[in-house]
Protein backbone atom coordinates (compact mmCIF):
# COMPACT_ATOMS: atom_id res chain seq x y z
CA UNK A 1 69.39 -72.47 75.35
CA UNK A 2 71.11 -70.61 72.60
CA UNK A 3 74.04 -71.58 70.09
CA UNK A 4 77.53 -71.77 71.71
CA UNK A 5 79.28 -70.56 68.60
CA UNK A 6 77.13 -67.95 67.41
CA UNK A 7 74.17 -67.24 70.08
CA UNK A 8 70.76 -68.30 68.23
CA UNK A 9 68.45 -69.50 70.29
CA UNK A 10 66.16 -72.27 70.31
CA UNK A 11 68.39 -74.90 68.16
CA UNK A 12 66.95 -78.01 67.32
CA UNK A 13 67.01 -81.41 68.86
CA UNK A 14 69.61 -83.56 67.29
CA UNK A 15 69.81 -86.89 68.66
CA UNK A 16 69.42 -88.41 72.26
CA UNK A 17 71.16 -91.14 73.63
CA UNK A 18 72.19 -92.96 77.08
CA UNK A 19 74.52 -90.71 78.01
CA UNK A 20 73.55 -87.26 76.59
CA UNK A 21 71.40 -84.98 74.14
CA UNK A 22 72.66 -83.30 71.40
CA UNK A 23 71.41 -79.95 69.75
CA UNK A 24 71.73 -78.59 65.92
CA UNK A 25 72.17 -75.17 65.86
CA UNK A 26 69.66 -74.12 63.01
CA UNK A 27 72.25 -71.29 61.88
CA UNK A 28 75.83 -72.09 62.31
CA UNK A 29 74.95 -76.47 61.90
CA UNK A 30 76.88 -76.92 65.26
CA UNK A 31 76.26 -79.74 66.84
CA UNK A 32 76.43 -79.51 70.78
CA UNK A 33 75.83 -80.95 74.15
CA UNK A 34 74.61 -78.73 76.96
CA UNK A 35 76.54 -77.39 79.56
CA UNK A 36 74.85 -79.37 82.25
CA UNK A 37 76.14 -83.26 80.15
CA UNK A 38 79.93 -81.22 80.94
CA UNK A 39 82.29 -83.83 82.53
CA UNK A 40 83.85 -81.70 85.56
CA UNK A 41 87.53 -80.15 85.56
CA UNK A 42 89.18 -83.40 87.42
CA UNK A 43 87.03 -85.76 85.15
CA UNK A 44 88.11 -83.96 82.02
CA UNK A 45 92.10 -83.88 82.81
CA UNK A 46 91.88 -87.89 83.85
CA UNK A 47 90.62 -88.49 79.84
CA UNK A 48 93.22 -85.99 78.84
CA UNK A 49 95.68 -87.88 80.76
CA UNK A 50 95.26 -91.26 78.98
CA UNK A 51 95.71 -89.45 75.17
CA UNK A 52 98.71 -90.75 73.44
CA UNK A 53 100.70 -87.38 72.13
CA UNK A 54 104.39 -89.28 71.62
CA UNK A 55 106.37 -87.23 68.99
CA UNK A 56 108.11 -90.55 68.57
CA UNK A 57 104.95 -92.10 67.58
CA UNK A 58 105.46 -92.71 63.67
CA UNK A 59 101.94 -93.31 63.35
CA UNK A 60 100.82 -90.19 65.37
CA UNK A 61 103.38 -87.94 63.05
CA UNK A 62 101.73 -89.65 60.54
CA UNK A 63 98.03 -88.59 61.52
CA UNK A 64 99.66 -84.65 62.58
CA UNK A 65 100.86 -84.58 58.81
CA UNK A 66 97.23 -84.24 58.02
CA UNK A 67 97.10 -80.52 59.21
CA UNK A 68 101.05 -80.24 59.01
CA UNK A 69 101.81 -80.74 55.54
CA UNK A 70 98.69 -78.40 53.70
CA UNK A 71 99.68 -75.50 56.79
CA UNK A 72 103.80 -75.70 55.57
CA UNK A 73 102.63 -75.28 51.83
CA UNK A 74 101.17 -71.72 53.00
CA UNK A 75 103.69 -70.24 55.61
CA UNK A 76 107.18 -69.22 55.06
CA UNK A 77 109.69 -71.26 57.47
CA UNK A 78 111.23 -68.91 59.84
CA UNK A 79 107.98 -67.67 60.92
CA UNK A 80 106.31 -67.50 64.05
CA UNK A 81 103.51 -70.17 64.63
CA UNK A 82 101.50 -71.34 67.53
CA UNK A 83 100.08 -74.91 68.65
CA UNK A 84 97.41 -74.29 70.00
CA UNK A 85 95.58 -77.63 72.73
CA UNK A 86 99.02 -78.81 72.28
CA UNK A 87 98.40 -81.52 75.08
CA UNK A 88 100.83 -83.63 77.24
CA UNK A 89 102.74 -83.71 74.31
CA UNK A 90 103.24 -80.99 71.86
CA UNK A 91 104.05 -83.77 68.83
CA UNK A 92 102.61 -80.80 66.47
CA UNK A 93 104.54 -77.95 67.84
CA UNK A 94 107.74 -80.14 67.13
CA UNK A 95 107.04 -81.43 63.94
CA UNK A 96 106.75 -77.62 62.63
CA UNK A 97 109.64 -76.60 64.38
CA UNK A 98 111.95 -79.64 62.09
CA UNK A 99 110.25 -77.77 59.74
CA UNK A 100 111.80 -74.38 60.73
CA UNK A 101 108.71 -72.69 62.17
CA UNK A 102 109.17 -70.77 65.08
CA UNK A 103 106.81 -72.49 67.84
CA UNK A 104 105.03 -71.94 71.14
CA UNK A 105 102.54 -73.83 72.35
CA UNK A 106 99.23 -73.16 74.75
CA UNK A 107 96.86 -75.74 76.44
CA UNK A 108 94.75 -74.71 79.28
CA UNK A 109 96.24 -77.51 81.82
CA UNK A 110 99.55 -78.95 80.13
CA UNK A 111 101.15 -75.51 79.36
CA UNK A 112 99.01 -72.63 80.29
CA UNK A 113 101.39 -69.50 79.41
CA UNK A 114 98.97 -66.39 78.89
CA UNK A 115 101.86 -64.78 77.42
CA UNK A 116 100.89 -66.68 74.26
CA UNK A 117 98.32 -63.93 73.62
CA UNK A 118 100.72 -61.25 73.78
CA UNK A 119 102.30 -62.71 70.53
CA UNK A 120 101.50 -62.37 67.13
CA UNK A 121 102.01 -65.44 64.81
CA UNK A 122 102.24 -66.49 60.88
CA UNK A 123 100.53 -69.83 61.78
CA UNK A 124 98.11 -71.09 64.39
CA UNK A 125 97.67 -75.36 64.32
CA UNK A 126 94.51 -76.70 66.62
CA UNK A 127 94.71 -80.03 65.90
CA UNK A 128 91.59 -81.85 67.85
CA UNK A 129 91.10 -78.78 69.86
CA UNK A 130 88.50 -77.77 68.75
CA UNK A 131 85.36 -80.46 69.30
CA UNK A 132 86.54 -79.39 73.14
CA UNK A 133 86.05 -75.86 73.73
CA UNK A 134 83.01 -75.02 75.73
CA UNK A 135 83.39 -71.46 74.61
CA UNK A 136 84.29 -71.56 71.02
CA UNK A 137 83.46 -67.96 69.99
CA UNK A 138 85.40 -66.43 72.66
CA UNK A 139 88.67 -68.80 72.06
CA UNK A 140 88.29 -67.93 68.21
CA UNK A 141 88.25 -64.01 69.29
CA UNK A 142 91.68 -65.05 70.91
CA UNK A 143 93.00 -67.02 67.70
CA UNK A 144 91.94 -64.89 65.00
CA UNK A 145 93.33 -61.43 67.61
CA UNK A 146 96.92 -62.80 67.53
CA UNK A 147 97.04 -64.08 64.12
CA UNK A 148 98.76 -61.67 61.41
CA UNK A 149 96.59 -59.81 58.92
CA UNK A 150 97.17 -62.91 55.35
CA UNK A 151 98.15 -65.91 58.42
CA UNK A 152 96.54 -69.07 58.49
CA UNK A 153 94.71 -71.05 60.89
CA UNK A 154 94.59 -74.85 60.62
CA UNK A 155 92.03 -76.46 62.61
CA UNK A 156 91.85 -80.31 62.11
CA UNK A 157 88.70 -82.04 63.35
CA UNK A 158 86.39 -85.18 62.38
CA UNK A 159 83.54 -83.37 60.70
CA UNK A 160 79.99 -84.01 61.31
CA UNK A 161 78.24 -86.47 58.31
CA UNK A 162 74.83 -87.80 57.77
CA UNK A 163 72.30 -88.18 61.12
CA UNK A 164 72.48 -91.82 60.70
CA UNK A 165 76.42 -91.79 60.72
CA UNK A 166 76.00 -89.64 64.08
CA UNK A 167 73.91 -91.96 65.53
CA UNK A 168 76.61 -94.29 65.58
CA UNK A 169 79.78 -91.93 65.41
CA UNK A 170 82.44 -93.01 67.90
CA UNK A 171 83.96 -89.71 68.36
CA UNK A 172 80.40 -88.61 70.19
CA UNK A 173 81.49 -91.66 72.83
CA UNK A 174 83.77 -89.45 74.12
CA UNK A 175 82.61 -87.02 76.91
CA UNK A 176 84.75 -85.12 76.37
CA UNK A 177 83.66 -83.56 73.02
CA UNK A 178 81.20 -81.17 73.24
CA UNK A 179 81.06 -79.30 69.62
CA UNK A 180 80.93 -81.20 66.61
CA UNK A 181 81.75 -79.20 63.21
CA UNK A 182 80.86 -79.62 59.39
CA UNK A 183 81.85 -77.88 56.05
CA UNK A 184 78.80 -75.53 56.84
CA UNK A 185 79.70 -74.55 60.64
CA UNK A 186 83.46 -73.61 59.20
CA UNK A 187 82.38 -71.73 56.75
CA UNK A 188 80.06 -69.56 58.85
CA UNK A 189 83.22 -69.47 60.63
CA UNK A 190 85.03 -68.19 57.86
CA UNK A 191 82.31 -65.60 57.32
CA UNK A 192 82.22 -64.35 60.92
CA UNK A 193 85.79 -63.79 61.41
CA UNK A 194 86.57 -62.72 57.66
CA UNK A 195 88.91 -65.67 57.09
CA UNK A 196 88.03 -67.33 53.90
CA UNK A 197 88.14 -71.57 54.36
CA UNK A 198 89.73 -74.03 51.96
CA UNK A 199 89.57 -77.30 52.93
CA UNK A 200 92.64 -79.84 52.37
CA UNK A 201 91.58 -83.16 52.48
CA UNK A 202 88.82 -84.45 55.16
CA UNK A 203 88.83 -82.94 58.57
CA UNK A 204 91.50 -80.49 57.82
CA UNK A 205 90.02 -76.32 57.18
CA UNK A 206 92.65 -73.67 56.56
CA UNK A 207 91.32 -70.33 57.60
CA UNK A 208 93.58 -67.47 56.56
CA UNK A 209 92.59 -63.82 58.09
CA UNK A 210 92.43 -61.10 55.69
């Protein structure tokens, strides 16, 4: 078994429970589940399917401003930007274009346009993207390719704590996160793709590529 985010091998065991087992990576800190505890594609889209993405949603806007707000402090308006996971409802995408952004969006089964990667963009938002990808260094190659030499990638995402707050996280409950992150696996990030971090607020990392 080796690292899904950066390869090393033999990572350690993290924590077991009913459901799955869960593996540190003893380079990178990633967290991860195995391929084989995967939910399937049709299993995966029917818990897609129940999230809540209303742009109406005060509350949601509200919980989007978290990775909104510290991303529109960095990046001219006008600019091109991308939302990337955007969901069944791209709530993000809209909220930057009120903000004058430029904005297409890309998820793999709510708006799969490849042509996204033929772009190049100012801005790239992942906003609870990221805990799903079951290849993360290859969709990070596709991120950091299309953003602009001084851009900025925001990737919001409930961070990994203590082992005993694991234990009992919620967010593992769902089967459909596979990768969990902390300070240290974005900042070998960072390092990797030569995108220095800054962190704005909790859960929120702002990578911008040199």
């Amino acid at each position: 078994m080796t690292c899904p985010l950066c390869a090393e091998p033999d990572p350690a065991l993290y924590h077991r429970d009913r459901v799955r087992t869960y593996h540190r990576c003893r380079r990178c800190a990633l967290v991860f589940v195995a391929p084989e505890a995967w939910l399937g594609p049709e299993a995966e889209r029917a818990r897609y399917d129940q999230h809540q993405n209303d742009p109406a949603d005060e509350r949601y806007r509200q919980f989007l401003a978290q990775l909104t707000v510290p991303l529109l402090e960095r990046v001219r308006p006008g600019t091109a930007g991308l939302d990337f996971g955007s969901g069944p409802g791209p709530a993000l995408a809209l909220m930057l274009e009120e903000a004058g952004m430029q904005m297409r969006v890309f998820d793999p089964i709510y708006a799969p346009d490849q042509t996204v990667w033929e772009g190049r963009y100012a801005c790239i938002a992942a906003s609870e993207v990221v805990e799903h990808l079951h290849e993360p260094t290859r969709e990070f190659d596709r991120l950091f390719g299309v953003l602009e030499p001084g851009g900025w990638l925001g990737v919001m995402t409930k961070w990994v704590g203590e082992h005993d707050d694991f234990v009992t996280w919620r967010y593992i409950r769902d089967l459909t996160h596979v990768a969990f992150y902390s300070p240290r696996t974005l900042r070998w990030i960072a390092e990797r793709w030569d995108a220095p971090v800054e962190f704005a607020g909790a859960n929120v990392a702002l990578f911008r590529k040199r």
